[in-house]
PDB file of N, CA and C in Angstrom:
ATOM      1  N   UNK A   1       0.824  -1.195   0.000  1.00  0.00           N
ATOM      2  CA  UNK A   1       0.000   0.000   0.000  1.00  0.00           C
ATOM      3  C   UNK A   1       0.865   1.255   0.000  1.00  0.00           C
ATOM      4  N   UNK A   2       1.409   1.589   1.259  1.00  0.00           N
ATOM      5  CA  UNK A   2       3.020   2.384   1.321  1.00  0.00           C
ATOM      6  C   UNK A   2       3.543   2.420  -0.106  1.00  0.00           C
ATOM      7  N   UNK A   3       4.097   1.899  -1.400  1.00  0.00           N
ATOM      8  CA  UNK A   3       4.262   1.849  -2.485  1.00  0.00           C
ATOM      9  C   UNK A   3       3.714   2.694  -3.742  1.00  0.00           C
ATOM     10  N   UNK A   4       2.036   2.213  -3.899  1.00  0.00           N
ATOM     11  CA  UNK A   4       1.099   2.854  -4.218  1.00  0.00           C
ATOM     12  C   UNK A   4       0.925   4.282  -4.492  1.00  0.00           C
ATOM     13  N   UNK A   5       0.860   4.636  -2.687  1.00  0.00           N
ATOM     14  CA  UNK A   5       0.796   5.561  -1.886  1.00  0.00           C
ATOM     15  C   UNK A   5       2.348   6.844  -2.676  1.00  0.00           C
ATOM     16  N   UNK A   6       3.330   6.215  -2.745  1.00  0.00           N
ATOM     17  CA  UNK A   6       4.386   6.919  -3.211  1.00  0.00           C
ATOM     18  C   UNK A   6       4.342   6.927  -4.387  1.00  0.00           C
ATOM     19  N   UNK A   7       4.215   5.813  -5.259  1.00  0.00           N
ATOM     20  CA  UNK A   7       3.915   5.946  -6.507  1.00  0.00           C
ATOM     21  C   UNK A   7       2.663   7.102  -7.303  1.00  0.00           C
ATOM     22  N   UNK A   8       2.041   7.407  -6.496  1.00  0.00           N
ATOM     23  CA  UNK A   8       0.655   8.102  -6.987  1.00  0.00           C
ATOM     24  C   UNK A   8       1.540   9.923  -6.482  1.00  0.00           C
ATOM     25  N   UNK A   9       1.971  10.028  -5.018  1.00  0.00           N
ATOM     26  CA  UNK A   9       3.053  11.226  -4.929  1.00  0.00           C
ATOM     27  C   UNK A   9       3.593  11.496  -6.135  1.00  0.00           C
ATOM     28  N   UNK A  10       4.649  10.821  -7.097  1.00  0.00           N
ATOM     29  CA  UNK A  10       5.400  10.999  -7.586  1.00  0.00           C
ATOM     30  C   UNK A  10       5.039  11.147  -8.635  1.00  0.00           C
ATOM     31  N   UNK A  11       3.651  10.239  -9.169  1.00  0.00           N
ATOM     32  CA  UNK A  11       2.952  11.073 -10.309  1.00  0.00           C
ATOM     33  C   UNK A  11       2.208  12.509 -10.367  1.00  0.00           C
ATOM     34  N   UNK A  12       2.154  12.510  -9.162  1.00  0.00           N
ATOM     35  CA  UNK A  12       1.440  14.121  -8.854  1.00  0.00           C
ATOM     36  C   UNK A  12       2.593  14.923  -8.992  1.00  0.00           C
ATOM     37  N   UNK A  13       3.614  14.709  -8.668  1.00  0.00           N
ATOM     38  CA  UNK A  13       4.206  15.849  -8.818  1.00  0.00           C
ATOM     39  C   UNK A  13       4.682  15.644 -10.125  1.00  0.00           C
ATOM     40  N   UNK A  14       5.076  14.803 -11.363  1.00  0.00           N
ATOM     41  CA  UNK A  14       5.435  14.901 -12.603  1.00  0.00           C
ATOM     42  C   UNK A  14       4.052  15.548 -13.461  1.00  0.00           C
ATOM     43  N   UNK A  15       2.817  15.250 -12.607  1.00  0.00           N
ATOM     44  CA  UNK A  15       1.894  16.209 -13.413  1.00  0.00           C
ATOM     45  C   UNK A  15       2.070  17.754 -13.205  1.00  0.00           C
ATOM     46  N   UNK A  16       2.325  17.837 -11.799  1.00  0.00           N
ATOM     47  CA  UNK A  16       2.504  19.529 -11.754  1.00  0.00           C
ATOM     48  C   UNK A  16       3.636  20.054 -12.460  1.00  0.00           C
ATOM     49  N   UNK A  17       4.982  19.522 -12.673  1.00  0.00           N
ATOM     50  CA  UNK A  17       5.768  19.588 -13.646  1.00  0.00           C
ATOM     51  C   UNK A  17       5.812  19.658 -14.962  1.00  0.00           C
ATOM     52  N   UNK A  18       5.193  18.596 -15.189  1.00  0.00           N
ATOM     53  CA  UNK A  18       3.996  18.980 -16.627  1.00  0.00           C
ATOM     54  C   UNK A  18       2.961  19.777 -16.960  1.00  0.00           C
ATOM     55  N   UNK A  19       2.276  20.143 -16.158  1.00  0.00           N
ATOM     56  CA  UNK A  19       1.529  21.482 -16.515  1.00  0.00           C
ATOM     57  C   UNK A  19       2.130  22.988 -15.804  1.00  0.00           C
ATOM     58  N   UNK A  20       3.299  22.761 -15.451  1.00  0.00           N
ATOM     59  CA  UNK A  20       4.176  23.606 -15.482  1.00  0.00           C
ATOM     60  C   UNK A  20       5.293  24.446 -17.247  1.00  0.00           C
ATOM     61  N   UNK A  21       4.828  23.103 -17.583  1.00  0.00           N
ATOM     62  CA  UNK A  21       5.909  22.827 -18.496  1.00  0.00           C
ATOM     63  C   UNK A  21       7.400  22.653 -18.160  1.00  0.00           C
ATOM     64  N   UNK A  22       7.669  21.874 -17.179  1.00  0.00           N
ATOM     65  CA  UNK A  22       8.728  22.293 -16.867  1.00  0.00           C
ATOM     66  C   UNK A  22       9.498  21.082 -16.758  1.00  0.00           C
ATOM     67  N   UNK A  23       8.920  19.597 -17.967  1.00  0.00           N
ATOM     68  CA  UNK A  23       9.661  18.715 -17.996  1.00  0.00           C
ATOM     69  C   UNK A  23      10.351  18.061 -19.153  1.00  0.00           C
ATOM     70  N   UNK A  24      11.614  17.831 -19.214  1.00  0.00           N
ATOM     71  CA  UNK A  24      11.846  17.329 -20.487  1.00  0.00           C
ATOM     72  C   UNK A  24      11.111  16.701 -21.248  1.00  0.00           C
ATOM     73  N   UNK A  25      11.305  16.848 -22.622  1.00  0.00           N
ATOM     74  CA  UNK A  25      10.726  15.665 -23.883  1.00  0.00           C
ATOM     75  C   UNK A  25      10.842  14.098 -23.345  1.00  0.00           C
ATOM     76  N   UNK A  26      11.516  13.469 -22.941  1.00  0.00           N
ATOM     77  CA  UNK A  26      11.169  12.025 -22.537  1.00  0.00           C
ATOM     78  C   UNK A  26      10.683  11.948 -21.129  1.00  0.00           C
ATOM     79  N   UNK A  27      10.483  12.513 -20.303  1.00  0.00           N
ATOM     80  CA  UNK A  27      10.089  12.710 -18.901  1.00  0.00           C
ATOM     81  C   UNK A  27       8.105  12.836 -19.407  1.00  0.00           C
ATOM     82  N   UNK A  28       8.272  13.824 -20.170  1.00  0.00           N
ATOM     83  CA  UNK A  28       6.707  14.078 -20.975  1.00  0.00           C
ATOM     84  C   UNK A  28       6.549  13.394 -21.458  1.00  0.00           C
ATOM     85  N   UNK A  29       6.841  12.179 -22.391  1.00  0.00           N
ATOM     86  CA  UNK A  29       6.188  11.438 -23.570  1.00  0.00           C
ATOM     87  C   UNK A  29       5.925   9.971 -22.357  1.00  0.00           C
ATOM     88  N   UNK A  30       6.904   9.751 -21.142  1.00  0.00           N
ATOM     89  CA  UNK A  30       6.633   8.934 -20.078  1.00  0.00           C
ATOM     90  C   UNK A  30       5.362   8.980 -19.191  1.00  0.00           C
ATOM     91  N   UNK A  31       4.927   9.949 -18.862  1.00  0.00           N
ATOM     92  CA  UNK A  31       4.139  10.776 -18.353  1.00  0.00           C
ATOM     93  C   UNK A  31       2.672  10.751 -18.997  1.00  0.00           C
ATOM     94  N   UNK A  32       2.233  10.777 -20.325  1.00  0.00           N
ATOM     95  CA  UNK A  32       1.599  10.651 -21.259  1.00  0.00           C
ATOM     96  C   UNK A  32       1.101   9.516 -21.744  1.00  0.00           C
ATOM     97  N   UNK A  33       2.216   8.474 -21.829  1.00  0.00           N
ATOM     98  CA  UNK A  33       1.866   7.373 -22.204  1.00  0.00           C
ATOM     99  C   UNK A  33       1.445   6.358 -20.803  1.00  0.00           C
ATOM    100  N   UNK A  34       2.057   6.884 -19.304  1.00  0.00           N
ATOM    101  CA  UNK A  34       1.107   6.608 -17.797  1.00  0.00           C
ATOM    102  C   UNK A  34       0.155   6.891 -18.076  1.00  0.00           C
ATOM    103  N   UNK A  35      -0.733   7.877 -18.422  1.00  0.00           N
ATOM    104  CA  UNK A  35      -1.577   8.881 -18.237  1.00  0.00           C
ATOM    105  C   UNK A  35      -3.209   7.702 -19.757  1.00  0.00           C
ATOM    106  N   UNK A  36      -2.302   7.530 -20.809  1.00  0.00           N
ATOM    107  CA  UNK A  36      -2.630   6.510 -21.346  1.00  0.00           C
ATOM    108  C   UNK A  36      -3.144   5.644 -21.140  1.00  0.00           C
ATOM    109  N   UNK A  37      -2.358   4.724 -20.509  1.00  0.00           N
ATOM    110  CA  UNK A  37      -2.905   3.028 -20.522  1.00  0.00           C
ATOM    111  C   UNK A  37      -3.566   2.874 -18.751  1.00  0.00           C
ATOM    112  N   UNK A  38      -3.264   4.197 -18.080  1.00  0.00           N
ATOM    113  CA  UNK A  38      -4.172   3.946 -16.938  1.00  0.00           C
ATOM    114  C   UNK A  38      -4.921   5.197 -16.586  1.00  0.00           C
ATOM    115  N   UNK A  39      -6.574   4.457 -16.713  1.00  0.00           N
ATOM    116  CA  UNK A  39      -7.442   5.514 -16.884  1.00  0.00           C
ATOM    117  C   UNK A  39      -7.332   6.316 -15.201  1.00  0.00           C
ATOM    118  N   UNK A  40      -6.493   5.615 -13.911  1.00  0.00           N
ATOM    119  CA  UNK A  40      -6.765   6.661 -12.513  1.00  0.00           C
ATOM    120  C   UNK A  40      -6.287   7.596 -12.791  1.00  0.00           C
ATOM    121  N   UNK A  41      -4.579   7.532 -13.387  1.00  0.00           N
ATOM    122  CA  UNK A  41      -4.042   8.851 -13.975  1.00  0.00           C
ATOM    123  C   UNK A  41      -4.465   9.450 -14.876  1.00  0.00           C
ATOM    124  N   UNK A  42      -5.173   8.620 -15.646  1.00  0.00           N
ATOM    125  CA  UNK A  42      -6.012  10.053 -16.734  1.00  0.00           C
ATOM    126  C   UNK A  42      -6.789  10.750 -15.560  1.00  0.00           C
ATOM    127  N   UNK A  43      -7.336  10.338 -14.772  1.00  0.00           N
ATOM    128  CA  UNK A  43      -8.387  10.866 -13.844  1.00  0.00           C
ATOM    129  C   UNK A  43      -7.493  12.239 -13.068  1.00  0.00           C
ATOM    130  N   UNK A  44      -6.590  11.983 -12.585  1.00  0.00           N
ATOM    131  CA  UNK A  44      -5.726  12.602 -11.730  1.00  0.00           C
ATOM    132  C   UNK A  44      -5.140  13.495 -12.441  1.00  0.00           C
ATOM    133  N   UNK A  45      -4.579  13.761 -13.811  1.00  0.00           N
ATOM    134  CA  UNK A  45      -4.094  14.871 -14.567  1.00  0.00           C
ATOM    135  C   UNK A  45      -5.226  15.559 -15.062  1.00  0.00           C
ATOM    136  N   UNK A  46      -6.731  14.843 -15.324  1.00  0.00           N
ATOM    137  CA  UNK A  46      -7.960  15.828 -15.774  1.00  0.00           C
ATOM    138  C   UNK A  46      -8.555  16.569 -14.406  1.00  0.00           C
ATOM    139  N   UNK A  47      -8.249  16.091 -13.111  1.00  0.00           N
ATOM    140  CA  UNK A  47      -8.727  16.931 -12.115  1.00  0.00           C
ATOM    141  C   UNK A  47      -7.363  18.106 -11.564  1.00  0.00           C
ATOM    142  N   UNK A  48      -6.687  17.756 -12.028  1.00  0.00           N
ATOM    143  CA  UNK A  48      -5.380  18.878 -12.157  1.00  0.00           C
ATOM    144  C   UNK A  48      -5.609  20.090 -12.821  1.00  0.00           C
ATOM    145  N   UNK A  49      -5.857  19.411 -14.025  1.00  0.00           N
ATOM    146  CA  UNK A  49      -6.057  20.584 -15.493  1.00  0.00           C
ATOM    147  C   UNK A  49      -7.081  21.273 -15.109  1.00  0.00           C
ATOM    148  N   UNK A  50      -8.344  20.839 -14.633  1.00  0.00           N
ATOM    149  CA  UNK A  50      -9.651  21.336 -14.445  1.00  0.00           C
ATOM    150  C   UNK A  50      -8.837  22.347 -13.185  1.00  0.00           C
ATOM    151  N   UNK A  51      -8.571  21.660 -12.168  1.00  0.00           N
ATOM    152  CA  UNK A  51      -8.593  23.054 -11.301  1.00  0.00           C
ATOM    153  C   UNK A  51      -7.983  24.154 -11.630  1.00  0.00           C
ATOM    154  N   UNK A  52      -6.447  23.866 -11.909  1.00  0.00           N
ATOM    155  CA  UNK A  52      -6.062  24.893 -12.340  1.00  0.00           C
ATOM    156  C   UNK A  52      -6.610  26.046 -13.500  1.00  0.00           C
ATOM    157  N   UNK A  53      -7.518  24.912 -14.149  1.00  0.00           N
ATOM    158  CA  UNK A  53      -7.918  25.792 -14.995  1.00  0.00           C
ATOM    159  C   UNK A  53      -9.235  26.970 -14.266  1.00  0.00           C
ATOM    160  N   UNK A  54     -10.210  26.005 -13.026  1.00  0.00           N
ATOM    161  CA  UNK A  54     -11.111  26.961 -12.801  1.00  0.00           C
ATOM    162  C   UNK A  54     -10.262  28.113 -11.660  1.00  0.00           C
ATOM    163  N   UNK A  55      -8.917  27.615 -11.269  1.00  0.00           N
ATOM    164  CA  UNK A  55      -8.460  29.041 -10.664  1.00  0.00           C
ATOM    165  C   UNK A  55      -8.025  30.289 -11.620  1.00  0.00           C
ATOM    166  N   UNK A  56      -7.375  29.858 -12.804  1.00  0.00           N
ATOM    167  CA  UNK A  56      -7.351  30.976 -13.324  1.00  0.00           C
ATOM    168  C   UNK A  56      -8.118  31.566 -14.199  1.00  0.00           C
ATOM    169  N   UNK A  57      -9.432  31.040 -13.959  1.00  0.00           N
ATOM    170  CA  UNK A  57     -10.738  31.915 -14.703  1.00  0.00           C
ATOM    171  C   UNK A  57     -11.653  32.826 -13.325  1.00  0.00           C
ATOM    172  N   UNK A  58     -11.210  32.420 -12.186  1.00  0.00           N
ATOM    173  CA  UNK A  58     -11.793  32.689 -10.954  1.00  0.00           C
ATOM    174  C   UNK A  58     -11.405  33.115  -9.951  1.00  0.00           C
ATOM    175  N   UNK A  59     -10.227  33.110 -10.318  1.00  0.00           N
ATOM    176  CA  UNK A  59      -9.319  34.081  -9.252  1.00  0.00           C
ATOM    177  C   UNK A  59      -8.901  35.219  -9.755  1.00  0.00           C
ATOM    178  N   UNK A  60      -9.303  36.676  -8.951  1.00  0.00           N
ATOM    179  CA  UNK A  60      -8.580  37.631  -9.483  1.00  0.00           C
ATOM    180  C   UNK A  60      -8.045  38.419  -8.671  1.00  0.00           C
ATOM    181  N   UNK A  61      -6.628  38.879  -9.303  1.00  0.00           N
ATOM    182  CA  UNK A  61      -5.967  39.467  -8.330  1.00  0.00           C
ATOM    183  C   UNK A  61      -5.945  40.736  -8.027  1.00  0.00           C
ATOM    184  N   UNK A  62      -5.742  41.638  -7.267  1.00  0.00           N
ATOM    185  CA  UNK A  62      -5.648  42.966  -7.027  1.00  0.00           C
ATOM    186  C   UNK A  62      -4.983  43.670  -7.840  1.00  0.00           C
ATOM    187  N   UNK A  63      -4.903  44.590  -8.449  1.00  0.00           N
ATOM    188  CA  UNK A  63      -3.914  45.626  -8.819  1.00  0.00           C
ATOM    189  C   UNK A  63      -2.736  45.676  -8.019  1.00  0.00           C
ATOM    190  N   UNK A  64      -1.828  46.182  -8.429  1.00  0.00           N
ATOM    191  CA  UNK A  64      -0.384  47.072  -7.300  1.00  0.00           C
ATOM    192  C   UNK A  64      -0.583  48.192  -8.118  1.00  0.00           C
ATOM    193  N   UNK A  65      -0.949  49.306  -7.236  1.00  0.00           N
ATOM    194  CA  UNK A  65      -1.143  50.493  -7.431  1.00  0.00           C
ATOM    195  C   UNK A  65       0.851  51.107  -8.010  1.00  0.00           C
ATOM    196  N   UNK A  66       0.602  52.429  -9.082  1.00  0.00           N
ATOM    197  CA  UNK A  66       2.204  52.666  -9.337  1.00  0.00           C
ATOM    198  C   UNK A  66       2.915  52.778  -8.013  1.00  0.00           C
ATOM    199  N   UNK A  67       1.934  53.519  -7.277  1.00  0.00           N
ATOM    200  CA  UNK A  67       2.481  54.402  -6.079  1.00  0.00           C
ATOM    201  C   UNK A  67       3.240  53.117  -5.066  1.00  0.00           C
ATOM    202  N   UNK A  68       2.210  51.852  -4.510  1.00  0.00           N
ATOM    203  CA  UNK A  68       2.884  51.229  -3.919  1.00  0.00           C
ATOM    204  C   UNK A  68       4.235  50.220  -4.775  1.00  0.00           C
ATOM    205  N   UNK A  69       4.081  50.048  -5.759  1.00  0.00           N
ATOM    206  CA  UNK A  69       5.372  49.535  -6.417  1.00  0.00           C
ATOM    207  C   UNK A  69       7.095  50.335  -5.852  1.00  0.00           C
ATOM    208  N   UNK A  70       6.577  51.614  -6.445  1.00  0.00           N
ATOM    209  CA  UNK A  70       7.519  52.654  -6.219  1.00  0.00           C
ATOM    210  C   UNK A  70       7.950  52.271  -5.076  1.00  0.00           C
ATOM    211  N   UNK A  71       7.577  52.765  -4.159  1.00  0.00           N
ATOM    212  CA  UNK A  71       7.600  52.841  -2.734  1.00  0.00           C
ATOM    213  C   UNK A  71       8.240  50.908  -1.710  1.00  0.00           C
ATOM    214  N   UNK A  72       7.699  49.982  -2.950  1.00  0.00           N
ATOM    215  CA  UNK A  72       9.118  48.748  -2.663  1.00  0.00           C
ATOM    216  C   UNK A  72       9.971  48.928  -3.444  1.00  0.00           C
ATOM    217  N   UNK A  73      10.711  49.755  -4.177  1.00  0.00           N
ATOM    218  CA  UNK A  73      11.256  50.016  -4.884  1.00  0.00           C
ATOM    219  C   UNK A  73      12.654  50.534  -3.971  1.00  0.00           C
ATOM    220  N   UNK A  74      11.666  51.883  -3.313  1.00  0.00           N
ATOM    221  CA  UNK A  74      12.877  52.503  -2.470  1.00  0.00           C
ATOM    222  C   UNK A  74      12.845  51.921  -1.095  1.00  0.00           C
ATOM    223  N   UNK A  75      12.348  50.882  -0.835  1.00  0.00           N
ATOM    224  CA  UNK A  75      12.302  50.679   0.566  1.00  0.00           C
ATOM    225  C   UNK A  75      13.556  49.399   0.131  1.00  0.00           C
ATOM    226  N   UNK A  76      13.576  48.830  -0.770  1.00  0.00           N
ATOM    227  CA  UNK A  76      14.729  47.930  -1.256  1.00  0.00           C
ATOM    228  C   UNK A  76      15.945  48.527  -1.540  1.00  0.00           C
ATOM    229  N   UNK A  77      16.074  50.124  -2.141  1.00  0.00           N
ATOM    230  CA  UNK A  77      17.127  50.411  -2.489  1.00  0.00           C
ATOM    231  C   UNK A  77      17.717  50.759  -1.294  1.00  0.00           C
ATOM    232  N   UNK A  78      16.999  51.481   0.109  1.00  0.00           N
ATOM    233  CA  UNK A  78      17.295  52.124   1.132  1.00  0.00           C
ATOM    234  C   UNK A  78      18.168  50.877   1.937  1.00  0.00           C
ATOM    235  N   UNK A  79      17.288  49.473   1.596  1.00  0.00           N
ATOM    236  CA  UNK A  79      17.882  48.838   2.932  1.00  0.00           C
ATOM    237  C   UNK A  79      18.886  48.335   2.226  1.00  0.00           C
TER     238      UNK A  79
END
């Protein structure tokens, strides 16, 4: 179970890596072809994609006003 358990970790994080883009060409085509022949990981990279996708249709962020930019600007140059 312990196994499993790590094995399913380690695909989670090669998915966040992957929808990062942030994994090589054979790391990705590995990843893909998991994602393939076992429908839990199809399951597990489509509830990935989905969230991320409904956070960035649904989250919005504040402005940074010029004024407060500036103002870390010189509070960085000062210290």
């Amino acid at each position: 179970m312990q196994s499993r358990t790590n094995d399913l970790q380690d695909f989670r994080q090669q998915v966040d890596l992957y929808l990062d883009k942030a994994l090589n060409t054979e790391d990705e085509r590995a990843l893909l072809d998991r994602v393939n022949h076992d429908p839990n990981y199809s399951r597990v990279l489509s509830k990935e994609q989905n969230f991320r996708k409904f956070i960035k249709q649904n989250v919005k962020r504040a402005e940074a006003s010029p004024d407060f930019i500036q103002a870390i600007k010189n509070k960085i140059r000062i210290d």
